[in-house]
N, C-alpha and C. Protein backbone atom coordinates (compact mmCIF):
# COMPACT_ATOMS: atom_id res chain seq x y z
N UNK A 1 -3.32 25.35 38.63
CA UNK A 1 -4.33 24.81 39.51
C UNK A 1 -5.69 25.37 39.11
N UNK A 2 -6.78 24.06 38.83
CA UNK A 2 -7.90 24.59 38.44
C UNK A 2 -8.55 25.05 39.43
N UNK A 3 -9.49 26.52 39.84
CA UNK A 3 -10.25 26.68 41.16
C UNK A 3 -11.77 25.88 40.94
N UNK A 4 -12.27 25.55 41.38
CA UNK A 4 -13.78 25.29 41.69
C UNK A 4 -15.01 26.25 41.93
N UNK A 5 -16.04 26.25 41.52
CA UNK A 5 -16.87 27.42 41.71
C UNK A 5 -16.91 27.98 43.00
N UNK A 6 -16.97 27.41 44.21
CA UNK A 6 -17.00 27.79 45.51
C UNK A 6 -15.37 28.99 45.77
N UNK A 7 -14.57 28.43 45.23
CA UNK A 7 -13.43 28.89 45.30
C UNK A 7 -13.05 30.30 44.69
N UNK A 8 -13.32 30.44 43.52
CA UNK A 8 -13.78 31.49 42.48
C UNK A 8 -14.70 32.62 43.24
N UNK A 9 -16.01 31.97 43.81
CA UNK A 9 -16.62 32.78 44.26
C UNK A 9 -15.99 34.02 45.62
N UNK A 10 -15.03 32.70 46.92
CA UNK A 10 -14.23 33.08 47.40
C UNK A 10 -13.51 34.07 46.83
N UNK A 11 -12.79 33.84 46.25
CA UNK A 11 -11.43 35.08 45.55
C UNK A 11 -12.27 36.37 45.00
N UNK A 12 -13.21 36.12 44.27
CA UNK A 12 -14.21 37.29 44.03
C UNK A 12 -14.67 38.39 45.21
N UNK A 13 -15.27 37.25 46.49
CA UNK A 13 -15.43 38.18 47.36
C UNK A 13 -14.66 39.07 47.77
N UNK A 14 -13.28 37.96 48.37
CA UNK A 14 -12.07 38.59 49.08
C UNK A 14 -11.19 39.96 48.13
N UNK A 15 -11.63 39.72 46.50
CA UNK A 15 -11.15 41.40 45.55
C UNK A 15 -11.98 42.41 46.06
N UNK A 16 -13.78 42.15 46.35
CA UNK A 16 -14.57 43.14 46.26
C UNK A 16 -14.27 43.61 47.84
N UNK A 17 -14.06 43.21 48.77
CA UNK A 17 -13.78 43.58 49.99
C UNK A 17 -12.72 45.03 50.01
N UNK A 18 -11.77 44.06 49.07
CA UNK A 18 -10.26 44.68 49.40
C UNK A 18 -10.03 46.19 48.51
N UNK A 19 -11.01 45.78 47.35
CA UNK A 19 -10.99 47.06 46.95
C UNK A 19 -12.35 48.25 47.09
N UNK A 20 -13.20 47.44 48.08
CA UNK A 20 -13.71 48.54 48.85
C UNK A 20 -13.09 48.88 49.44
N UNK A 21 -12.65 48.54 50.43
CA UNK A 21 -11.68 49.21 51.66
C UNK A 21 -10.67 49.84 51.45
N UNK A 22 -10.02 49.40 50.51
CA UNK A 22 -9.02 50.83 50.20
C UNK A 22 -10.05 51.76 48.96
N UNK A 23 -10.52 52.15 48.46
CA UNK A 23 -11.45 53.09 48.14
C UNK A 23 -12.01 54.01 49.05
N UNK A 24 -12.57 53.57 49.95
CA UNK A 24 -13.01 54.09 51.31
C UNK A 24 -12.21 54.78 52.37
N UNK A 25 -10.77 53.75 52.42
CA UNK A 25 -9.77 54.42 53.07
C UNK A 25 -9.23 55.61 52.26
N UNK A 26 -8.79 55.46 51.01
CA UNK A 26 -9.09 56.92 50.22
C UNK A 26 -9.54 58.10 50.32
N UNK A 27 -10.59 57.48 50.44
CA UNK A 27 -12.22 58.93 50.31
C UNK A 27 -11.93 59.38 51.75
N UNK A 28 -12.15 58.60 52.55
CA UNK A 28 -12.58 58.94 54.60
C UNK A 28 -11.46 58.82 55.11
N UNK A 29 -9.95 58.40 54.93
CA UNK A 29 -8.92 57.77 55.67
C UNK A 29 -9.52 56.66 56.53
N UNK A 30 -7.94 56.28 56.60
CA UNK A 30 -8.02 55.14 57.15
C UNK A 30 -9.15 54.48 58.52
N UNK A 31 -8.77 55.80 59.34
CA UNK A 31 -9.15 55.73 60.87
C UNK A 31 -10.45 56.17 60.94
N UNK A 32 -11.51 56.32 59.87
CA UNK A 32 -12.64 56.90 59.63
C UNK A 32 -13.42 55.92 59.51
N UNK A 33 -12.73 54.74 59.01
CA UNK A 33 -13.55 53.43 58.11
C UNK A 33 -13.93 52.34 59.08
N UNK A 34 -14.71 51.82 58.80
CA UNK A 34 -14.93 50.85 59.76
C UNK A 34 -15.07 49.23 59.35
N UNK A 35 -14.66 48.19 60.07
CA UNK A 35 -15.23 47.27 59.07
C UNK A 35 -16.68 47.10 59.15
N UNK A 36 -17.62 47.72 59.95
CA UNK A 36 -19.25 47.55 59.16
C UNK A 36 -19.20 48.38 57.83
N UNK A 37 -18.54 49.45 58.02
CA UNK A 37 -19.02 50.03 56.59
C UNK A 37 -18.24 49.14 55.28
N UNK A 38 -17.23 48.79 55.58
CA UNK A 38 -16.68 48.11 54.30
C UNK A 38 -17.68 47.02 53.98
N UNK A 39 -17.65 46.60 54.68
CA UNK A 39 -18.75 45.17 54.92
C UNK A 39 -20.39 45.65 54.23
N UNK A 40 -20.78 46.73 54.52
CA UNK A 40 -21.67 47.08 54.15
C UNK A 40 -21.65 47.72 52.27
N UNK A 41 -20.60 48.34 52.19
CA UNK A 41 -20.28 48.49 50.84
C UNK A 41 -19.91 47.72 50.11
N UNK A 42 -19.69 46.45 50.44
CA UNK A 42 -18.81 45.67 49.38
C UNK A 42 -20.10 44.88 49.22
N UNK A 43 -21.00 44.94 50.06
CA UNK A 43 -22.20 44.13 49.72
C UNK A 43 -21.73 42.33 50.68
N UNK A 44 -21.25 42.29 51.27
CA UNK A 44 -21.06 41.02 51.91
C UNK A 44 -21.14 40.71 53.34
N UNK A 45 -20.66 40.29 54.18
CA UNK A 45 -20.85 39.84 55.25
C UNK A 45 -19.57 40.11 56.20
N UNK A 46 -19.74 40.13 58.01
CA UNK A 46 -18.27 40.25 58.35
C UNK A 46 -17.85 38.95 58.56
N UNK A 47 -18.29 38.04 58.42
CA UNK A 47 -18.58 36.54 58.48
C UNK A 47 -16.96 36.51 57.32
N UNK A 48 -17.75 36.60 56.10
CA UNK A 48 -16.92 36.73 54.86
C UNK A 48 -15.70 37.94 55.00
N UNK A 49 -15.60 39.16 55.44
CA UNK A 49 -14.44 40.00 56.00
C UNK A 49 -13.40 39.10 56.77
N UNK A 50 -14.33 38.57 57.46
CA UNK A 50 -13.02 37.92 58.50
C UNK A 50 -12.09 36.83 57.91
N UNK A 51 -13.17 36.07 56.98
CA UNK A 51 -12.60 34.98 56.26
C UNK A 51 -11.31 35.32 55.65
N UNK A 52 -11.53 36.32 55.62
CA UNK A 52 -10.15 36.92 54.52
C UNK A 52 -9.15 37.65 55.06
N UNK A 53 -9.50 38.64 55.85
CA UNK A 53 -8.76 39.25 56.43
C UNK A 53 -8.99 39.02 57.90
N UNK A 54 -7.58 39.35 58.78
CA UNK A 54 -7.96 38.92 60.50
C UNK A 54 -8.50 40.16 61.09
N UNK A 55 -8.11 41.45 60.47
CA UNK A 55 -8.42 42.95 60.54
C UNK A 55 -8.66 43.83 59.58
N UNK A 56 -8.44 45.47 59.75
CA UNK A 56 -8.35 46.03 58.61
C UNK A 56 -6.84 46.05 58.10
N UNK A 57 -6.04 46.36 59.06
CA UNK A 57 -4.93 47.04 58.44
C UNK A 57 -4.67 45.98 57.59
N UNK A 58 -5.12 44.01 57.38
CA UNK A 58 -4.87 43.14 56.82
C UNK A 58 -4.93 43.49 55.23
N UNK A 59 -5.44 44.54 55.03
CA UNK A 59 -6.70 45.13 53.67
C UNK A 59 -4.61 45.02 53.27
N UNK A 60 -3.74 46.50 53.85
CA UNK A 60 -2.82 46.92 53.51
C UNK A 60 -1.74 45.68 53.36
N UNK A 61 -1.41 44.85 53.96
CA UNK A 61 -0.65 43.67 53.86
C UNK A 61 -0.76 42.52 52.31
N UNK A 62 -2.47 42.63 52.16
CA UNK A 62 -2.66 42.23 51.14
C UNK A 62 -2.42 42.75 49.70
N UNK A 63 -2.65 44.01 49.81
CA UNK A 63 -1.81 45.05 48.51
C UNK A 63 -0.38 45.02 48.13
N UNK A 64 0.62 44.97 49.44
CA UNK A 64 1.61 44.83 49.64
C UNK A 64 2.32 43.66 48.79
N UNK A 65 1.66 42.60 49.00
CA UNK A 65 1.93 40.89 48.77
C UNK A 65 1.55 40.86 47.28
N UNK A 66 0.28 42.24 46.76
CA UNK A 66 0.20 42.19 45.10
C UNK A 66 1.23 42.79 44.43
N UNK A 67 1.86 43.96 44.86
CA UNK A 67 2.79 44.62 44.29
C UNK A 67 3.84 44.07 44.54
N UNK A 68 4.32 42.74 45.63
CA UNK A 68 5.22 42.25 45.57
C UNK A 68 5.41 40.92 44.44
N UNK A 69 4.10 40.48 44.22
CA UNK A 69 4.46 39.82 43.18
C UNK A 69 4.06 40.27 41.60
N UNK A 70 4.18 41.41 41.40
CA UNK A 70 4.08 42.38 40.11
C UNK A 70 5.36 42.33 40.06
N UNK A 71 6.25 42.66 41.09
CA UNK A 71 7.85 42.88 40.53
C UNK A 71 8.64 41.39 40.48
N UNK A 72 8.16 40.47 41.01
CA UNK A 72 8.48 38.91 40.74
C UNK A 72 8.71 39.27 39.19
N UNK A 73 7.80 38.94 38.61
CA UNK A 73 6.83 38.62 37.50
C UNK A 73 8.16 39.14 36.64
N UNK A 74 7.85 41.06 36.99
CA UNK A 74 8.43 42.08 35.97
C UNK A 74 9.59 41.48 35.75
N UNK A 75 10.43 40.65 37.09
CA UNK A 75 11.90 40.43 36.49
C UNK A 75 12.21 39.38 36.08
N UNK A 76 11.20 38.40 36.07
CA UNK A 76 11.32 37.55 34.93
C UNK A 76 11.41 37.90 33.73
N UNK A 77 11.22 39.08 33.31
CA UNK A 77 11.06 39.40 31.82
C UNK A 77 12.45 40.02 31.68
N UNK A 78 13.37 40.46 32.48
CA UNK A 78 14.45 40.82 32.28
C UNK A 78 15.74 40.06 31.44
N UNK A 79 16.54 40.61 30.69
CA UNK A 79 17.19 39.87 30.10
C UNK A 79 18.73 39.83 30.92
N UNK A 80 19.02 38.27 30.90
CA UNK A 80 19.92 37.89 32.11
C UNK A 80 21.24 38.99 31.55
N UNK A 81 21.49 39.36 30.72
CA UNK A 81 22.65 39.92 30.32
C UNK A 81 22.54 41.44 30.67
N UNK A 82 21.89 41.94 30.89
CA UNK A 82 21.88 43.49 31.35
C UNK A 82 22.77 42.97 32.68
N UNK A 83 23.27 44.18 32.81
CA UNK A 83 23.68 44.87 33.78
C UNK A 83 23.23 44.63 35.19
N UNK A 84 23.56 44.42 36.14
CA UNK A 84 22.95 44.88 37.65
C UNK A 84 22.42 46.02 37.63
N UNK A 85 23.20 47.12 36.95
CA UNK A 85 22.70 48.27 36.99
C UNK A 85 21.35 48.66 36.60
N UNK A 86 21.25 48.42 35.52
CA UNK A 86 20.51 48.43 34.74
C UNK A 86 18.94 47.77 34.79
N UNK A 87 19.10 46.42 35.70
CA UNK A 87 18.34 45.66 35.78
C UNK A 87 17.38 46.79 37.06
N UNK A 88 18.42 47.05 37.95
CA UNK A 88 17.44 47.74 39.32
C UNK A 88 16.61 49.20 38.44
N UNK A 89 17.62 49.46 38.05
CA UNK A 89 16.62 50.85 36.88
C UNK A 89 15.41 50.24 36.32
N UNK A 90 15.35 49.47 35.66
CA UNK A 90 14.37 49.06 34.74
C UNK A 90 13.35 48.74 35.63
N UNK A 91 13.49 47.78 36.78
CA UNK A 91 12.31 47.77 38.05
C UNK A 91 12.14 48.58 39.02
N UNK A 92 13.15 49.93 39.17
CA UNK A 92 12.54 50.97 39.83
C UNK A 92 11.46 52.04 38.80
N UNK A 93 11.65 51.76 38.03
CA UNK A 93 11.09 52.66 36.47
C UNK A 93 9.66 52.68 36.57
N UNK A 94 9.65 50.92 36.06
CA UNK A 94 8.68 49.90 36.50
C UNK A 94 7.77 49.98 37.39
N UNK A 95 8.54 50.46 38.63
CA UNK A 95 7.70 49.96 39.74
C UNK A 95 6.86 51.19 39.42
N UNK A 96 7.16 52.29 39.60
CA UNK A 96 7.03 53.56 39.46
C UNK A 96 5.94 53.83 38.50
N UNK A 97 6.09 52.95 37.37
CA UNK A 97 4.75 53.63 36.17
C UNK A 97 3.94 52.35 36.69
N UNK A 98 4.10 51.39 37.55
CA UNK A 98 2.59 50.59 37.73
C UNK A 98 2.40 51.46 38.87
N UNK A 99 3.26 52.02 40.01
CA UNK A 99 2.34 52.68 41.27
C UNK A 99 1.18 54.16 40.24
N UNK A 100 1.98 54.64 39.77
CA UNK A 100 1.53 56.07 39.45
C UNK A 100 0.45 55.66 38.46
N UNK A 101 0.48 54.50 36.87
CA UNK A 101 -0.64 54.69 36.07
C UNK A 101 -1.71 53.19 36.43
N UNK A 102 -1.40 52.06 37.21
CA UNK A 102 -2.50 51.02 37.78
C UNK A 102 -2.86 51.35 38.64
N UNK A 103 -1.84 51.74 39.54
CA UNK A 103 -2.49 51.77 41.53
C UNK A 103 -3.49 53.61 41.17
N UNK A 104 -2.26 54.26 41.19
CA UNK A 104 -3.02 55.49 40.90
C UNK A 104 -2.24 56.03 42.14
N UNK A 105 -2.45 57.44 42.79
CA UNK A 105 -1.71 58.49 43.11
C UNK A 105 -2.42 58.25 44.43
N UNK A 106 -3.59 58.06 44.63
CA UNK A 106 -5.03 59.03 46.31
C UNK A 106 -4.44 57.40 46.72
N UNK A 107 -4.58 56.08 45.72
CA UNK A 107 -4.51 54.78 46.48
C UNK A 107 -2.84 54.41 47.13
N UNK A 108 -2.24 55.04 46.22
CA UNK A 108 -0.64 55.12 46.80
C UNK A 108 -0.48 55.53 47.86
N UNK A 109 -0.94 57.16 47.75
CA UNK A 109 -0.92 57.31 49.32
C UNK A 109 -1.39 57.42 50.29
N UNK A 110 -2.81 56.71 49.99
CA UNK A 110 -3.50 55.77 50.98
C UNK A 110 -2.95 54.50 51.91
N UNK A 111 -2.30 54.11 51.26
CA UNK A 111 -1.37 52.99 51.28
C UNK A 111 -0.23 53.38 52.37
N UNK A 112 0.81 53.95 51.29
CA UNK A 112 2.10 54.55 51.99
C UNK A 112 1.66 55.55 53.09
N UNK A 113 1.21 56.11 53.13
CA UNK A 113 1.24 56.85 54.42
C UNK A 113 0.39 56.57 55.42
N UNK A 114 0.19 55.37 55.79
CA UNK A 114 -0.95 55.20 57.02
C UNK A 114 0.35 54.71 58.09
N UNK A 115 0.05 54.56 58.95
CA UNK A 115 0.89 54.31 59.97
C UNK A 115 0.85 52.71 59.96
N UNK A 116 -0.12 51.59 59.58
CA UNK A 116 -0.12 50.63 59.54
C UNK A 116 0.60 49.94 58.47
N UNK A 117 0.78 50.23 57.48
CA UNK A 117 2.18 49.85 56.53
C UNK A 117 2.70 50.22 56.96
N UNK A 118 3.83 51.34 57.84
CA UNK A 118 5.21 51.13 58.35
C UNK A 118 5.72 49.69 58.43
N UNK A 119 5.12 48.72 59.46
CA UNK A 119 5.99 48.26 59.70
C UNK A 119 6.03 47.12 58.37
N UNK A 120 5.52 46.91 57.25
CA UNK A 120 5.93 46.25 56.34
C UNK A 120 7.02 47.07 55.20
N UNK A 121 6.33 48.14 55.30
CA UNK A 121 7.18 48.77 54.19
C UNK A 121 8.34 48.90 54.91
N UNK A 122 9.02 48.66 56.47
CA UNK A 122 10.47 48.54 56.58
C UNK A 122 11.00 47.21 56.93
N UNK A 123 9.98 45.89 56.46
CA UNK A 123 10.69 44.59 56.55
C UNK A 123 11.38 44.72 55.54
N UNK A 124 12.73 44.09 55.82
CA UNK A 124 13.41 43.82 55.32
C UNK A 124 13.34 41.84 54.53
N UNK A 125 12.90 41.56 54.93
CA UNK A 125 12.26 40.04 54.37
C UNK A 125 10.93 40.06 53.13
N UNK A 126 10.78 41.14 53.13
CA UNK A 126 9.78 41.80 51.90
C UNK A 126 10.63 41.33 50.62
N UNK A 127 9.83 40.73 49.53
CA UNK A 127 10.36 40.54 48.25
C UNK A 127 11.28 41.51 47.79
N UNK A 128 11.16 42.51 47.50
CA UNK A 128 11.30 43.58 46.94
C UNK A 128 13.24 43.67 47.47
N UNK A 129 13.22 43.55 48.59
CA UNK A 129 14.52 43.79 49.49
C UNK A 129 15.38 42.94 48.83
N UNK A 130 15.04 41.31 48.52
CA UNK A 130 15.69 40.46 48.08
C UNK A 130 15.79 40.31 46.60
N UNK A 131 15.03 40.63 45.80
CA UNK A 131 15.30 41.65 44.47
C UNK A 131 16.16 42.54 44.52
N UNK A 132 16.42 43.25 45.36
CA UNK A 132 17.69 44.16 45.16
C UNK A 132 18.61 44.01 46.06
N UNK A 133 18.55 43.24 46.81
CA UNK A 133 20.11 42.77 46.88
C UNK A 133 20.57 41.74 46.29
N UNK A 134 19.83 40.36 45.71
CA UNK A 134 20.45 39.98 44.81
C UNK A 134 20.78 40.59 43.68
N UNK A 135 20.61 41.19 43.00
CA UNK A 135 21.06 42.47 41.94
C UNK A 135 22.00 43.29 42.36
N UNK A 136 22.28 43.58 43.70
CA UNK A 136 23.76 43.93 44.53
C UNK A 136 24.73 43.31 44.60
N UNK A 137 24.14 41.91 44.35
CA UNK A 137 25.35 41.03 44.98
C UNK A 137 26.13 40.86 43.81
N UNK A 138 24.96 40.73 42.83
CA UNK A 138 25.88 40.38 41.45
C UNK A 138 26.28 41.24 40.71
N UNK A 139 25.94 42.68 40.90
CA UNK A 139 26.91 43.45 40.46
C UNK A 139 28.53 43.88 41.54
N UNK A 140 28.33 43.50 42.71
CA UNK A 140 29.87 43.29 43.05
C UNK A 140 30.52 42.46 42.56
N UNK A 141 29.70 40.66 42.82
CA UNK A 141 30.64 39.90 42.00
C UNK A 141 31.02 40.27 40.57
N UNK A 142 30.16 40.78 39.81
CA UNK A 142 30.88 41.01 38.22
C UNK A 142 31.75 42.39 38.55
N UNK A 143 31.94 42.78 39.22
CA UNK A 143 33.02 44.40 39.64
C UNK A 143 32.12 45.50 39.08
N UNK A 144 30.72 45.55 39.11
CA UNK A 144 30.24 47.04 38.74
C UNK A 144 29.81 47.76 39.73
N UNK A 145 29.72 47.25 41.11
CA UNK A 145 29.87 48.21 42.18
C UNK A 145 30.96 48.16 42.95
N UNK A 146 31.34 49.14 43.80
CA UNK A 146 32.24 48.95 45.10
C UNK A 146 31.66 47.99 45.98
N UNK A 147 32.95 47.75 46.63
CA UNK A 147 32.52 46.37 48.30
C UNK A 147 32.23 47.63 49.27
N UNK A 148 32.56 48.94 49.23
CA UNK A 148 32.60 49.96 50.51
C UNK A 148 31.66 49.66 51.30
N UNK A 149 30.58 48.79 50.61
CA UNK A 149 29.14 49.18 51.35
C UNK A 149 28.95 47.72 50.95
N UNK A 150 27.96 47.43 52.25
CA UNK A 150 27.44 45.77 52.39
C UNK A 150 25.99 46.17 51.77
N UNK A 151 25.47 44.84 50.96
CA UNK A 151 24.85 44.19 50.15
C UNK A 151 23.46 45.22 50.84
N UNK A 152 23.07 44.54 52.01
CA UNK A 152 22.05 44.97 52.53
C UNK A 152 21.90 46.77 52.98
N UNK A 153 23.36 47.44 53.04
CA UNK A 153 23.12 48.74 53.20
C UNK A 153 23.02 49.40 51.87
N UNK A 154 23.62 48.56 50.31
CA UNK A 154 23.10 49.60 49.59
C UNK A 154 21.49 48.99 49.35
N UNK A 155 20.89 47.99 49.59
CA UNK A 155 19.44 47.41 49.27
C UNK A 155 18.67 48.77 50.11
N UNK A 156 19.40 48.97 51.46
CA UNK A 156 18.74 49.92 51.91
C UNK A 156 18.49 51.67 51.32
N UNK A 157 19.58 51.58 50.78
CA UNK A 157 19.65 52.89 50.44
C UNK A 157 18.90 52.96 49.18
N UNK A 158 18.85 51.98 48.09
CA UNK A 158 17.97 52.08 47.14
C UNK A 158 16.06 51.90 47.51
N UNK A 159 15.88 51.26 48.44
CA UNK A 159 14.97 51.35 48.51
C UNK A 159 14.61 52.54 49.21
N UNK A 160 15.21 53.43 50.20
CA UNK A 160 15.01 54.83 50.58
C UNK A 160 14.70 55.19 49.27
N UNK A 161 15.24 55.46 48.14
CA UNK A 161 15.41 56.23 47.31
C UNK A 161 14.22 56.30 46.39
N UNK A 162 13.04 54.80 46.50
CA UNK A 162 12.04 54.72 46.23
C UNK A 162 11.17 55.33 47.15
N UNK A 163 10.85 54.62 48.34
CA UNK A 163 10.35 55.58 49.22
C UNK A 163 9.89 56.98 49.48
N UNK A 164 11.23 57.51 49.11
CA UNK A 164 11.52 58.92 49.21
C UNK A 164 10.64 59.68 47.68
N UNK A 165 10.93 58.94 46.38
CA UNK A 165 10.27 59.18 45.44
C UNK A 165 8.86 58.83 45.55
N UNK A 166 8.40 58.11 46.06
CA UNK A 166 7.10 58.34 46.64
C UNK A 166 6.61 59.34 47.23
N UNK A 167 7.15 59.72 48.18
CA UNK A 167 6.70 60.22 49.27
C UNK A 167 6.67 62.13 48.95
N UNK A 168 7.64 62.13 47.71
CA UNK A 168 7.86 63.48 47.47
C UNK A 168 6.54 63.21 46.42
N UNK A 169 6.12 62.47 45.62
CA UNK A 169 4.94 62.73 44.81
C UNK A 169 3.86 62.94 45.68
N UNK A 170 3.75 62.27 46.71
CA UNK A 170 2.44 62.83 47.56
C UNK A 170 2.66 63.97 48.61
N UNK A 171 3.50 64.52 48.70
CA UNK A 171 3.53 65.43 49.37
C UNK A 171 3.73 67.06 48.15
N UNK A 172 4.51 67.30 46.99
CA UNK A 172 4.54 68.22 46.79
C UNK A 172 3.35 68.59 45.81
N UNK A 173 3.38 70.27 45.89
CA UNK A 173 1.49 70.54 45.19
C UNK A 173 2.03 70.41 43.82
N UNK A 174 3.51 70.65 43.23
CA UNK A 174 3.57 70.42 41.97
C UNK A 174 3.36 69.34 41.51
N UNK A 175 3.09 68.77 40.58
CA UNK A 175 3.04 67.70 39.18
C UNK A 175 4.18 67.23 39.29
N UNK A 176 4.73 66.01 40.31
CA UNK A 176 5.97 65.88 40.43
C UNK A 176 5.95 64.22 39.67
N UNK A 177 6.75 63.69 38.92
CA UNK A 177 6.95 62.63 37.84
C UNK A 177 7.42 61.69 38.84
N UNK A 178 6.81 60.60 39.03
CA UNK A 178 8.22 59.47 40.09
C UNK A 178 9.02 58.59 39.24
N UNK A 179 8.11 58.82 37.70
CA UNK A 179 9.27 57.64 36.71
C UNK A 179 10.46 58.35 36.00
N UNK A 180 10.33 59.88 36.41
CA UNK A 180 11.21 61.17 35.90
C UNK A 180 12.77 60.77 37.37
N UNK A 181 12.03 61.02 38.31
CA UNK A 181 12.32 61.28 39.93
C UNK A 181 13.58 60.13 40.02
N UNK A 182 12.15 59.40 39.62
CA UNK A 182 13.31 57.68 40.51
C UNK A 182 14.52 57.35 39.34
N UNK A 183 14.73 57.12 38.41
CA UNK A 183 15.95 57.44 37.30
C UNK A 183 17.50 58.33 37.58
N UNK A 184 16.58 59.55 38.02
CA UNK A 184 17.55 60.56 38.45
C UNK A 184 18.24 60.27 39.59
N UNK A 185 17.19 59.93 40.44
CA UNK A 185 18.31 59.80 42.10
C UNK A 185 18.92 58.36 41.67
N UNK A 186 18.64 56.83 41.09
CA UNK A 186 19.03 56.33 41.18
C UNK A 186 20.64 56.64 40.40
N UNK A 187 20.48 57.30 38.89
CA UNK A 187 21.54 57.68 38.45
C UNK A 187 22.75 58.28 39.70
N UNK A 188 22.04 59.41 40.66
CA UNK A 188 23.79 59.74 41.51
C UNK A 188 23.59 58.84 42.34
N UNK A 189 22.64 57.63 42.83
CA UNK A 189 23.38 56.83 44.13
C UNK A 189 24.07 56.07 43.08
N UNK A 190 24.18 55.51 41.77
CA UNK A 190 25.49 54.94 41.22
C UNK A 190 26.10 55.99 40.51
N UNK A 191 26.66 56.95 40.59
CA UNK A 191 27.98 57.26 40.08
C UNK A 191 28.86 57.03 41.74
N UNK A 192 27.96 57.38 42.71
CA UNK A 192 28.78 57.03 44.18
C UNK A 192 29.19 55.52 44.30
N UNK A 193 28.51 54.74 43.69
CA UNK A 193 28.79 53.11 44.54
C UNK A 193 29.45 52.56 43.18
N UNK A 194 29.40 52.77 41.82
CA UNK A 194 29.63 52.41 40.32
C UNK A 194 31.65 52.48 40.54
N UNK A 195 32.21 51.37 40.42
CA UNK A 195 33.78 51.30 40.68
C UNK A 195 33.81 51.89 39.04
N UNK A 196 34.99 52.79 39.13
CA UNK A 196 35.66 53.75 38.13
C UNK A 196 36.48 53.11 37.13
């Protein structure tokens, strides 16, 4: 779809908004920011804020919906013959070196830890969820996991396991790796669910 100049200009604004505001939420947190000041930094209007977003926390929903379709994308590039296993490794890996070397570390957990992503980061109707449980499903049907556990409780448990690798990079003072991190834990949640 070709855009039109008016349109272009649109999408331009609605980037410079979005990545003021999380910049800002960065620097000041979240609950510091206001939308005059974003509005005022991004150089635009709340006229134009609103157009785009209905609020702030909208800023976070919209990031959400980019990194959800980064991992679309990524698993298109996957080759249908790997593994289930293999396939969730390669896009937890993935996910992991675009959060830590595109997004960056202060915007991650700018992001993840505000109280206003909770409730997306625990939909379960989130892309990401349905990426890995279809990759669940079909490694039961081909027999490389156990049935012990339903589709959606191991989706859950792998995505804890991201989460959690997040959440330990922003919280500990060491130099902690999440593309080191997330490999490892995923390795023992399959030797537990991986049929023998």
């Amino acid at each position: 779809m070709t855009l039109n100049a008016k349109q272009k200009k649109a999408l331009k604004t609605k980037k410079r908004i979005l990545e003021t505001a999380l910049e800002l939420f960065s620097q000041k947190g979240y609950n510091q920011v206001t939308v005059d000041e974003i509005v005022e930094k991004s150089k635009t209007s709340k006229g134009a804020f609103y157009g785009h977003f209905a609020s702030k926390s909208e800023i976070f929903l919209e990031k959400f919906k980019e990194i959800d379709n980064f991992y679309d994308e990524f698993c298109k590039t996957l080759p249908n013959d790997l593994s289930a296993k293999e396939k969730i490794i390669r896009l937890s890996i993935t996910q992991m070196k675009y959060l830590k070397n595109d997004l960056g570390k202060e915007l991650m957990q700018t992001i993840y830890m505000n109280p206003q992503s909770a409730k997306f980061l625990a939909d379960t109707n989130r892309r990401l969820y349905h990426i890995l449980e279809n990759y669940l499903q079909e490694g039961q049907e081909k027999g490389e996991f156990t049935e012990d556990f339903s589709i959606q409780e191991l989706a859950m448990i792998i995505s804890r396991c991201m989460r959690g690798t997040l959440y330990d990079w922003f919280i500990f003072e060491k130099e902690l790796d999440p593309v080191i991190e997330i490999e490892k834990m995923l390795q023992a949640v399959f030797q537990g669910i991986e049929k023998c």
